[in-house]
C-alpha atoms as a PDB file:
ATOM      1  CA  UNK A   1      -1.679 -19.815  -8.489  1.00  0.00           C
ATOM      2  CA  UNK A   2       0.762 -22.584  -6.894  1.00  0.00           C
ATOM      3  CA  UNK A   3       1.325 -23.475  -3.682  1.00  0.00           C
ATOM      4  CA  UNK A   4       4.601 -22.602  -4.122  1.00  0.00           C
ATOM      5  CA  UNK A   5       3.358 -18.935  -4.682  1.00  0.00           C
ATOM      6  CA  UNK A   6       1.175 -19.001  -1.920  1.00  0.00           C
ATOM      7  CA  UNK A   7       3.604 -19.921   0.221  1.00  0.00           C
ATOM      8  CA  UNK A   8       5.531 -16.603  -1.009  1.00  0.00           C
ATOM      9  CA  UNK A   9       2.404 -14.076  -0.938  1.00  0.00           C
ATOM     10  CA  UNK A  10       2.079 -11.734   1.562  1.00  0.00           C
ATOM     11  CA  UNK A  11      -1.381 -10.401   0.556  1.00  0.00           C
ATOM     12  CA  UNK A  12      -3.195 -11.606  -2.408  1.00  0.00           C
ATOM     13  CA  UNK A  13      -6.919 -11.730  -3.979  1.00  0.00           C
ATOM     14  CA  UNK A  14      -8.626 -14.347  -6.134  1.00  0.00           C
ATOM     15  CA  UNK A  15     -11.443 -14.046  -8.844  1.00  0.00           C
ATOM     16  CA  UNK A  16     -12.107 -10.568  -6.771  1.00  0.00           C
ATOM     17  CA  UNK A  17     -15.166  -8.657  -7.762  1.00  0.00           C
ATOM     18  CA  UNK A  18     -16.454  -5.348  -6.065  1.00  0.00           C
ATOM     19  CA  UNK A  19     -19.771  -3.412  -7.322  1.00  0.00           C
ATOM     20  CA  UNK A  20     -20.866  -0.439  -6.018  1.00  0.00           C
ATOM     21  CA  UNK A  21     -24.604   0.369  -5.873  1.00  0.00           C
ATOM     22  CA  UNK A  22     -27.263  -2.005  -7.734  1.00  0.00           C
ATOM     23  CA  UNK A  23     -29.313  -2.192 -11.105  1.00  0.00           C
ATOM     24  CA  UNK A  24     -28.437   0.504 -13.610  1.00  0.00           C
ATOM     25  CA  UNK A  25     -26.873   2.483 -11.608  1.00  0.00           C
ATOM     26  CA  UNK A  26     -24.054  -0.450 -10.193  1.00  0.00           C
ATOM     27  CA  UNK A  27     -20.452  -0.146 -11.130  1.00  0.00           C
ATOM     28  CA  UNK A  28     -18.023  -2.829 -11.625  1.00  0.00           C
ATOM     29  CA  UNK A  29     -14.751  -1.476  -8.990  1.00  0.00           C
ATOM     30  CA  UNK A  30     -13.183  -4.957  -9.929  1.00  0.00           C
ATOM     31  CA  UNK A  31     -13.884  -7.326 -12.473  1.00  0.00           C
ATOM     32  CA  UNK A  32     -12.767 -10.909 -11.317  1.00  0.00           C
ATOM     33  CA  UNK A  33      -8.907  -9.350 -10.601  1.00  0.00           C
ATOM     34  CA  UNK A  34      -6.881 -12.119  -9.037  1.00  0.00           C
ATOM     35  CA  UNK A  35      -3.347 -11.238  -8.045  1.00  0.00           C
ATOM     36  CA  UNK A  36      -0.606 -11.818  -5.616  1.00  0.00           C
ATOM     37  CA  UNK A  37       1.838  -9.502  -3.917  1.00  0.00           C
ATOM     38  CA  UNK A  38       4.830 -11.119  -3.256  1.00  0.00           C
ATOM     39  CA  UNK A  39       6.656 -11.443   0.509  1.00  0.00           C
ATOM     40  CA  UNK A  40       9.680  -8.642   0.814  1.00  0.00           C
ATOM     41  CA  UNK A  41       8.786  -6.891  -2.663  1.00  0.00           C
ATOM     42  CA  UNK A  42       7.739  -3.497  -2.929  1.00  0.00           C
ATOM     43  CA  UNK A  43       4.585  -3.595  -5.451  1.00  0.00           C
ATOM     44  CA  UNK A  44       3.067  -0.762  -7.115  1.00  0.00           C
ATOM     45  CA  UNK A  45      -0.507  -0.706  -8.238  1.00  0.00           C
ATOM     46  CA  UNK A  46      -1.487   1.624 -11.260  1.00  0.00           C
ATOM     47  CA  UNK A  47      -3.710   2.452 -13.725  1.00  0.00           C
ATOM     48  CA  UNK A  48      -6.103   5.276 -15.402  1.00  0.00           C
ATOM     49  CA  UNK A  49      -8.262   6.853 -13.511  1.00  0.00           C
ATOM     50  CA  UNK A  50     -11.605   4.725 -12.491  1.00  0.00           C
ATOM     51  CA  UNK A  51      -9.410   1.826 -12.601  1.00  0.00           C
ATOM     52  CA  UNK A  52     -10.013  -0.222  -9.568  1.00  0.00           C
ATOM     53  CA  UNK A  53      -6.085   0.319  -8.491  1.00  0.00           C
ATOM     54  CA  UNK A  54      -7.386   1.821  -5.078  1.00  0.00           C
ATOM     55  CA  UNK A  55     -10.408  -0.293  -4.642  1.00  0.00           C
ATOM     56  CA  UNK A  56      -8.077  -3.440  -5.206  1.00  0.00           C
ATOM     57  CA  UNK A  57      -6.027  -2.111  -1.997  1.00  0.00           C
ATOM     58  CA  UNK A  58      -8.664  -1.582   0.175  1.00  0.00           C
ATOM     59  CA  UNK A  59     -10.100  -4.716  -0.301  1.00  0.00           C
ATOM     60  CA  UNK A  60      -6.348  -6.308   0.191  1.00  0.00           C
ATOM     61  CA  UNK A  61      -6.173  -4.213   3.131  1.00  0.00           C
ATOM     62  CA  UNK A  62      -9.551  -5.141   4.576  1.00  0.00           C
ATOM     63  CA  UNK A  63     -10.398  -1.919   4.499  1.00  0.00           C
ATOM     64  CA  UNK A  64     -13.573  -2.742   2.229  1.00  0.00           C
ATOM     65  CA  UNK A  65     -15.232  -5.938   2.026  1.00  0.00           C
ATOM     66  CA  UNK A  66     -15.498  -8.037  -1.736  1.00  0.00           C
ATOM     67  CA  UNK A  67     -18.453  -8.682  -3.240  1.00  0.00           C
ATOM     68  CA  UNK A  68     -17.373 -11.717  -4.791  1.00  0.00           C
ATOM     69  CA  UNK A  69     -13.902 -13.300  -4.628  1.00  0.00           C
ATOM     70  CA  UNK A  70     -11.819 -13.709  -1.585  1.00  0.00           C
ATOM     71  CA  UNK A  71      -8.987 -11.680   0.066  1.00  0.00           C
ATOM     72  CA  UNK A  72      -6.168 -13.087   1.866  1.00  0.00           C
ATOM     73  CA  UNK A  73      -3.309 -12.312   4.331  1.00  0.00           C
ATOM     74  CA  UNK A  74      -1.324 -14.653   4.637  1.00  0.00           C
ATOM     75  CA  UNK A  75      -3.391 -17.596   4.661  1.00  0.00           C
ATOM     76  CA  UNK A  76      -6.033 -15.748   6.553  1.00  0.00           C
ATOM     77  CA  UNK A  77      -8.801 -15.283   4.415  1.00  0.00           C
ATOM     78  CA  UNK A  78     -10.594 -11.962   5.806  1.00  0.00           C
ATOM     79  CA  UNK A  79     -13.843 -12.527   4.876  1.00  0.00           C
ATOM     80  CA  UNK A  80     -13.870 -15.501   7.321  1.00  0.00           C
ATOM     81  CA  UNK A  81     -13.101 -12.966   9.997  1.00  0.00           C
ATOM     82  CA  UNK A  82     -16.159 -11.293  12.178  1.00  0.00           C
ATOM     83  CA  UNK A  83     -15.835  -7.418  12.695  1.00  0.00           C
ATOM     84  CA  UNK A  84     -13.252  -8.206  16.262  1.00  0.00           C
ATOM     85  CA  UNK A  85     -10.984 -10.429  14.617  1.00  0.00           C
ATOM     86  CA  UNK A  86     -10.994  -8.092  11.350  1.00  0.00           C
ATOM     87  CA  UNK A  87      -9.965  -5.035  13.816  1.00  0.00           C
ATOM     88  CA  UNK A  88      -6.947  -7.337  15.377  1.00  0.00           C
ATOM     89  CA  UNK A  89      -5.405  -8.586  12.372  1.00  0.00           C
ATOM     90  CA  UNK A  90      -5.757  -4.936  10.727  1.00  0.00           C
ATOM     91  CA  UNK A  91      -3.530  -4.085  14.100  1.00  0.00           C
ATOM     92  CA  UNK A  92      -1.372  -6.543  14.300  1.00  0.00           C
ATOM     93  CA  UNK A  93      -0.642  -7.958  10.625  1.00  0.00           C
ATOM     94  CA  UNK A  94      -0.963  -5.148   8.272  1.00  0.00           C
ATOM     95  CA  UNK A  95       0.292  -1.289   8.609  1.00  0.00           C
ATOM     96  CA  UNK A  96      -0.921   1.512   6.280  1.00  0.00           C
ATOM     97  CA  UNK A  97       0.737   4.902   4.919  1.00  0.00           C
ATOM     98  CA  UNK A  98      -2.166   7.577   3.546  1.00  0.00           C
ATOM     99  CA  UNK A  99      -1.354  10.561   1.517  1.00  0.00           C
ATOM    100  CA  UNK A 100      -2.544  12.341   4.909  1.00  0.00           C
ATOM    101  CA  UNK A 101      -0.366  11.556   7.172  1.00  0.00           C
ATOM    102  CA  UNK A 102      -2.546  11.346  10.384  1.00  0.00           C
ATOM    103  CA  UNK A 103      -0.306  12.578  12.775  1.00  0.00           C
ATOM    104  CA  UNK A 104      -1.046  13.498  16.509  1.00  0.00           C
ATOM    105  CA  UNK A 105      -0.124  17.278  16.602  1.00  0.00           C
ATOM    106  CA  UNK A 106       0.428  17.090  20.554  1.00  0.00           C
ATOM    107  CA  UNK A 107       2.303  13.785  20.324  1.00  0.00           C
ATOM    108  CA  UNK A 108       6.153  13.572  19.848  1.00  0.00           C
ATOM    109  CA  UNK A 109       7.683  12.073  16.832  1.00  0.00           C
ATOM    110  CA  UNK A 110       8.874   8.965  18.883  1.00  0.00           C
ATOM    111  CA  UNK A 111       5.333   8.830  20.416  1.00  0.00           C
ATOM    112  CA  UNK A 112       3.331   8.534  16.870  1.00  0.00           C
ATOM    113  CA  UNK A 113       5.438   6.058  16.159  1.00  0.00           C
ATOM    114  CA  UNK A 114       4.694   3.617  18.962  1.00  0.00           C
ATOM    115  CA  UNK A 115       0.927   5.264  18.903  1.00  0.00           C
ATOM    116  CA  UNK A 116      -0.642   1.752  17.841  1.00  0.00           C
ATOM    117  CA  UNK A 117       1.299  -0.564  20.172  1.00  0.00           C
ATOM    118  CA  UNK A 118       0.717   1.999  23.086  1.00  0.00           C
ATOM    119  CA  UNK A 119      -3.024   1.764  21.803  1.00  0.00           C
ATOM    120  CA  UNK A 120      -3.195  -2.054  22.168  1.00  0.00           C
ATOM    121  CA  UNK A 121      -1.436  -2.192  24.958  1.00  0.00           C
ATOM    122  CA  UNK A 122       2.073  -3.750  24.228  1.00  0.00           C
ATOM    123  CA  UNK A 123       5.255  -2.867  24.037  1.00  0.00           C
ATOM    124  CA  UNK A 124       6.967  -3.067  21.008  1.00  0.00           C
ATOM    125  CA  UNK A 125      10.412  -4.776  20.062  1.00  0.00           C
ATOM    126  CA  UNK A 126      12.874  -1.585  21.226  1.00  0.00           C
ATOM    127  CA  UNK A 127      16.047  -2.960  18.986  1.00  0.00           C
ATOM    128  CA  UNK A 128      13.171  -3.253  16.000  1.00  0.00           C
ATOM    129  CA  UNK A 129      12.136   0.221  16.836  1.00  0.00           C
ATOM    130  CA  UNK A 130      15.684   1.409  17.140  1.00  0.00           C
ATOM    131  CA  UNK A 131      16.673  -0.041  13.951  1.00  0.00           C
ATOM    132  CA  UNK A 132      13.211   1.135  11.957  1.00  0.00           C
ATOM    133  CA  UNK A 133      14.209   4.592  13.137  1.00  0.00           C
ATOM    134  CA  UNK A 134      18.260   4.395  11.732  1.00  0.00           C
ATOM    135  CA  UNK A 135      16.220   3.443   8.714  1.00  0.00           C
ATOM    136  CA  UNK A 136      14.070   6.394   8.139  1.00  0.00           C
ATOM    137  CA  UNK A 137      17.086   8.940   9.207  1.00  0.00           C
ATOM    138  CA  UNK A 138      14.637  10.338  12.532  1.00  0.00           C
ATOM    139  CA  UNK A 139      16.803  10.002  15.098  1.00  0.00           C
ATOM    140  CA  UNK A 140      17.499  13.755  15.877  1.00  0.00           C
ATOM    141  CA  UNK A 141      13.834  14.422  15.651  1.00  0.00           C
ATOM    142  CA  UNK A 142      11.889  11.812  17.961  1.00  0.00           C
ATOM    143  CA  UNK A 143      11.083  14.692  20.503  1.00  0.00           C
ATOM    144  CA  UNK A 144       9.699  17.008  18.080  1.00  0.00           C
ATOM    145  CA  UNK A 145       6.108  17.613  17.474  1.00  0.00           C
ATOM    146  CA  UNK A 146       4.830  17.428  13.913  1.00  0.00           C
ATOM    147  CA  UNK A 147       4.536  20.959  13.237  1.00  0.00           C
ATOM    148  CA  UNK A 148       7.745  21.238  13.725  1.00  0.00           C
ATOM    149  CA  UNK A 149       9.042  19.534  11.062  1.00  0.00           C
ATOM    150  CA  UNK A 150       8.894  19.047   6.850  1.00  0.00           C
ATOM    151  CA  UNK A 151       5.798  17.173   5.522  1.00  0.00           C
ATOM    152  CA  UNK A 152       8.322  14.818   3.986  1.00  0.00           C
ATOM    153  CA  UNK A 153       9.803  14.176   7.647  1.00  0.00           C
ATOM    154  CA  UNK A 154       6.156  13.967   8.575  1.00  0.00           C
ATOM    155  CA  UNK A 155       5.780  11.271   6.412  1.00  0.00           C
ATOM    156  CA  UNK A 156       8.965   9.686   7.306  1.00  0.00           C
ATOM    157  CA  UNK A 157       7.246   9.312  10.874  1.00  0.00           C
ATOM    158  CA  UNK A 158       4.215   8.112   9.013  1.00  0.00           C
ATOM    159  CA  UNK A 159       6.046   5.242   7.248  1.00  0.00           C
ATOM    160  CA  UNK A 160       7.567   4.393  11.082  1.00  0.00           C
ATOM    161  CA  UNK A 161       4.733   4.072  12.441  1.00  0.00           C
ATOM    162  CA  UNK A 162       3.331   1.609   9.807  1.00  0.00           C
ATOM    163  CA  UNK A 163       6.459  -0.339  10.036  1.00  0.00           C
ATOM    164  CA  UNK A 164       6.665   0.235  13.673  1.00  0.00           C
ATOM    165  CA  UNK A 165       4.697  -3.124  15.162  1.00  0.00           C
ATOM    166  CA  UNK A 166       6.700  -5.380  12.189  1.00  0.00           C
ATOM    167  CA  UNK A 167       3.371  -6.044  10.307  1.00  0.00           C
ATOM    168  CA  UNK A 168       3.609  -8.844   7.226  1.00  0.00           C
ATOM    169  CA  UNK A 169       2.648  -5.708   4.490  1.00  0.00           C
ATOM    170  CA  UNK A 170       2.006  -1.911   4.524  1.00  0.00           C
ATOM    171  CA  UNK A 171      -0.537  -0.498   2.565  1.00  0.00           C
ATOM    172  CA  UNK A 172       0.806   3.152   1.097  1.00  0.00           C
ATOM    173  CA  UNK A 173      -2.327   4.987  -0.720  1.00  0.00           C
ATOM    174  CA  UNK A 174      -0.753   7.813  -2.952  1.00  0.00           C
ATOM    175  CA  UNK A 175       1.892   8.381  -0.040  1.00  0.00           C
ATOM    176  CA  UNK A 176       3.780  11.088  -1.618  1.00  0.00           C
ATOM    177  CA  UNK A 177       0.683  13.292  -3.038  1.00  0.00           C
ATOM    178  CA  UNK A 178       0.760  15.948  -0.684  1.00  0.00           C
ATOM    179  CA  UNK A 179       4.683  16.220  -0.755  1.00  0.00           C
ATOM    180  CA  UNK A 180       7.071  18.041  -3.293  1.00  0.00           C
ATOM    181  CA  UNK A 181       8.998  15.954  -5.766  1.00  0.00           C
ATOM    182  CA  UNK A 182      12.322  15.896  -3.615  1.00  0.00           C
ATOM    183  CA  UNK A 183      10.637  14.600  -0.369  1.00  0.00           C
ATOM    184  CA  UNK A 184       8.776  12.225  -2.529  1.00  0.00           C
ATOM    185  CA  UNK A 185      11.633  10.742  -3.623  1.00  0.00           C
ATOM    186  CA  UNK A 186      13.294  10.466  -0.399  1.00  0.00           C
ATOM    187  CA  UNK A 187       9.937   8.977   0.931  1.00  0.00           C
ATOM    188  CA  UNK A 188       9.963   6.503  -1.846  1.00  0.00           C
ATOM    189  CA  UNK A 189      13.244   5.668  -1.642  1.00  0.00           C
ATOM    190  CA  UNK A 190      12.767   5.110   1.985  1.00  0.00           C
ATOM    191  CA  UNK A 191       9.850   2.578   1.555  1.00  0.00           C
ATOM    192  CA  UNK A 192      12.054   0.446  -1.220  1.00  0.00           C
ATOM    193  CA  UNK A 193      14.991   0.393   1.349  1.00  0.00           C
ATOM    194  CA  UNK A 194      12.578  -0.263   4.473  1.00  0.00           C
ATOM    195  CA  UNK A 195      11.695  -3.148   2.661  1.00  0.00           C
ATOM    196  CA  UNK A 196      14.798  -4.356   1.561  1.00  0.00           C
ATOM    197  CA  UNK A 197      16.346  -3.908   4.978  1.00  0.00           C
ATOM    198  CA  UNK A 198      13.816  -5.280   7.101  1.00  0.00           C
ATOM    199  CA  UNK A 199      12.492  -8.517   4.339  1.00  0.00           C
ATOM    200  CA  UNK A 200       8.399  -6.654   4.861  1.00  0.00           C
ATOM    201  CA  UNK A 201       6.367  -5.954   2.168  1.00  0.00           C
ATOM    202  CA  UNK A 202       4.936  -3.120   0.712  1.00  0.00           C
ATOM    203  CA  UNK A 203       2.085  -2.441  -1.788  1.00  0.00           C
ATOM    204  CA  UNK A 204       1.099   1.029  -2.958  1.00  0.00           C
ATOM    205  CA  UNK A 205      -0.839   2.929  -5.126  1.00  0.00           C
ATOM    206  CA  UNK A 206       0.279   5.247  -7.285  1.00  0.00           C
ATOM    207  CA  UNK A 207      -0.899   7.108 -11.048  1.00  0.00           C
ATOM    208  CA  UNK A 208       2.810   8.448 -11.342  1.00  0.00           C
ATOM    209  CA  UNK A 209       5.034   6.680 -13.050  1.00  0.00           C
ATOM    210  CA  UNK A 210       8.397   8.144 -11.307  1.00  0.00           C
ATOM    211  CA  UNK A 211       7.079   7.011  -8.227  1.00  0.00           C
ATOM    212  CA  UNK A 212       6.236   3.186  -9.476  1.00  0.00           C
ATOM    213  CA  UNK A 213       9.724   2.911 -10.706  1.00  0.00           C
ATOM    214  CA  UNK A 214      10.945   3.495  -7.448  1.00  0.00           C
ATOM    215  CA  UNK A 215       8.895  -0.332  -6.935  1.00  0.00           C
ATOM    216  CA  UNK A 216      10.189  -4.105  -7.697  1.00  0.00           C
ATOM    217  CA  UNK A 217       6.712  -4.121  -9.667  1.00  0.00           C
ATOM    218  CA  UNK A 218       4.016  -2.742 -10.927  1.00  0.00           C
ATOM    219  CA  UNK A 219       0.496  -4.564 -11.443  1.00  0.00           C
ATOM    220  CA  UNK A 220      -1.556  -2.618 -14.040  1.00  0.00           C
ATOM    221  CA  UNK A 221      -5.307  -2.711 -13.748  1.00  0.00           C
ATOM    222  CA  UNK A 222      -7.827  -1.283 -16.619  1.00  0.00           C
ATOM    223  CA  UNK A 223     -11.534  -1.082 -16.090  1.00  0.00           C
ATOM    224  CA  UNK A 224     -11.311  -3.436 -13.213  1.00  0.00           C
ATOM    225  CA  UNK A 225      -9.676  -6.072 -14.604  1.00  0.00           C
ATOM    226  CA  UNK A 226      -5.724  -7.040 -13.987  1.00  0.00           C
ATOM    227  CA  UNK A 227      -3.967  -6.542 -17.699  1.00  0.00           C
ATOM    228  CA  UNK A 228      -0.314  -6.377 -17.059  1.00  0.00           C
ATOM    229  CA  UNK A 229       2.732  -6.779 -14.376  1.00  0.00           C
ATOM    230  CA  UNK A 230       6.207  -5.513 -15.273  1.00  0.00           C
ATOM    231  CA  UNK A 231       9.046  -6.317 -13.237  1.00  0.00           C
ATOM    232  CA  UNK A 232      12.171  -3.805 -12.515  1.00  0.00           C
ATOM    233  CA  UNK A 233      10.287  -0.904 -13.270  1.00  0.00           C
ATOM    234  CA  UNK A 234      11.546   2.548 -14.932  1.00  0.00           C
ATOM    235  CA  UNK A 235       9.696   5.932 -15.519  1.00  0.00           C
ATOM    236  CA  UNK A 236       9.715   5.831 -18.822  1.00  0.00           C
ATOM    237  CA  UNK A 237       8.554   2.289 -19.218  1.00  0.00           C
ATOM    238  CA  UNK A 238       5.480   2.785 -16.974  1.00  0.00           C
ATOM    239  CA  UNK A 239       5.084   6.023 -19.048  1.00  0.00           C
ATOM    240  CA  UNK A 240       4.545   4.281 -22.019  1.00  0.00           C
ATOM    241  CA  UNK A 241       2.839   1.485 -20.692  1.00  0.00           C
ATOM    242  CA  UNK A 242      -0.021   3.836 -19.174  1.00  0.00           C
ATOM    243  CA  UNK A 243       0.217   5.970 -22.581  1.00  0.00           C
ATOM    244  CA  UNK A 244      -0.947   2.399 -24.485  1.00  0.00           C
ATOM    245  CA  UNK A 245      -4.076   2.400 -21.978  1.00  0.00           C
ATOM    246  CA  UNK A 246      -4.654   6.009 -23.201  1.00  0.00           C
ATOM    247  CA  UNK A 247      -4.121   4.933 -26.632  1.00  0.00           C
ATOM    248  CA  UNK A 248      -6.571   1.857 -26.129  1.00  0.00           C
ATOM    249  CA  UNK A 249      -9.770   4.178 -24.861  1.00  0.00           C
ATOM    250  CA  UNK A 250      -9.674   6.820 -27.339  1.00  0.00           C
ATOM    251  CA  UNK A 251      -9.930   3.823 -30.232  1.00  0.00           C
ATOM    252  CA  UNK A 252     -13.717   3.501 -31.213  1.00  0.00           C
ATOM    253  CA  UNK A 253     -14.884   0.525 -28.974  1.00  0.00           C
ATOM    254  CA  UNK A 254     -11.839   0.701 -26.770  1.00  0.00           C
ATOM    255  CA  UNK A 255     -11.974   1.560 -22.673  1.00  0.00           C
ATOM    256  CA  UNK A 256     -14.213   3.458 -21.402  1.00  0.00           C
END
């Protein structure tokens, strides 16, 4: 990777290996994956099941630790950091969307969203906030609780709130899983022109091709190990692109 690139990368890992558990019973999460996500893109991360896709984000995220390898934000390698200085720059650099969408139930709309800042004590940017809520179309709904509204508003609020303290890259896990195929695509839509309007960067992780081709790129990961990147993304080529891993296992000595 250049220097050129790293200047570029919002996130990235190198040579990064994870194993779970030890002797015969260890599994290899990732197998020596290095890869770069890119500053103001909107990434996707797939792959078959048992992959390593989410592994590789937690231990972006540093949300899990590497057992060999290094993770970066930035240029701020994480495993450098002690457990304090982890917690801050989780706060202050990085935002994350789940596929729960961890709302307060007795907190207003325009109260989860400043939930983190109000948490560490500072005030956040009110033209940023004013903007990032324009963006995600909440306006009319920043005094309403989350019960009162659609999960795919409730994950509108979710996305605000990662976006909310202007972190370098949000983390999505599966964020439209728990959502219907119409407020998935909204949500999606809304992360690709989140990004694109405020120059952040966003990596998720997906296994469904419509929703990676909402995404400037997908990274591919088989059995741990990084095997593909495709840029400008449709459904149908991330369809057959996952179809060739399925076609690669069920050959005699292929994936397992």
């Amino acid at each position: 990777m250049t220097t050129a690139t790293l200047t570029h990368t919002a996130a990235r890992v190198e040579n990064a290996v994870k194993v779970y558990g030890s002797g015969d019973t260890a599994v290899r999460a990732l197998d020596g994956v290095t890869v770069g996500f890119r500053t103001g893109r909107f990434t996707a991360i797939m792959g078959p099941s048992g992959s390593g896709k989410s592994t590789l984000m937690h231990c972006a995220a540093g949300l899990d630790t590497l057992t060999g390898g290094t993770a970066h934000i930035g240029d701020t390698e994480l495993s450098a950091l002690d457990d304090r200085r982890l917690t801050l720059l989780r706060r202050d650099r990085i935002g994350f969307v789940f596929q729960a969408f961890n709302l307060v139930p007795t907190l207003t709309v325009a109260e989860n969203i400043t939930l983190p800042s109000d948490l560490a004590g500072r005030h956040p940017d009110p033209e940023w906030l004013d903007a990032l809520v324009d963006v995600v179309g909440l306006r009319d709904r920043l005094h309403h609780r989350p019960a009162e509204l659609s999960g795919g508003q409730q994950q509108r609020v979710a996305v605000a709130r990662a976006f909310a303290g202007r972190p370098e890259v949000v983390f999505a896990d599966e964020p439209t899983g728990n959502l219907d195929s119409r407020s998935g695509a909204e949500v999606l839509g809304l992360l690709g022109d989140t990004v694109r309007r405020t120059g952040r960067t966003v990596v998720m992780v997906t296994h469904d091709p419509v929703a990676a081709a909402h995404a400037d790129e997908v990274v591919f990961l088989a059995d741990g190990r990084l095997v593909d990147r495709m840029d400008r993304p449709t459904a149908d080529s991330v369809l057959d692109r996952m179809k060739a891993f399925d076609t690669a296992a069920s050959r005699p000595g292929g994936p397992s």
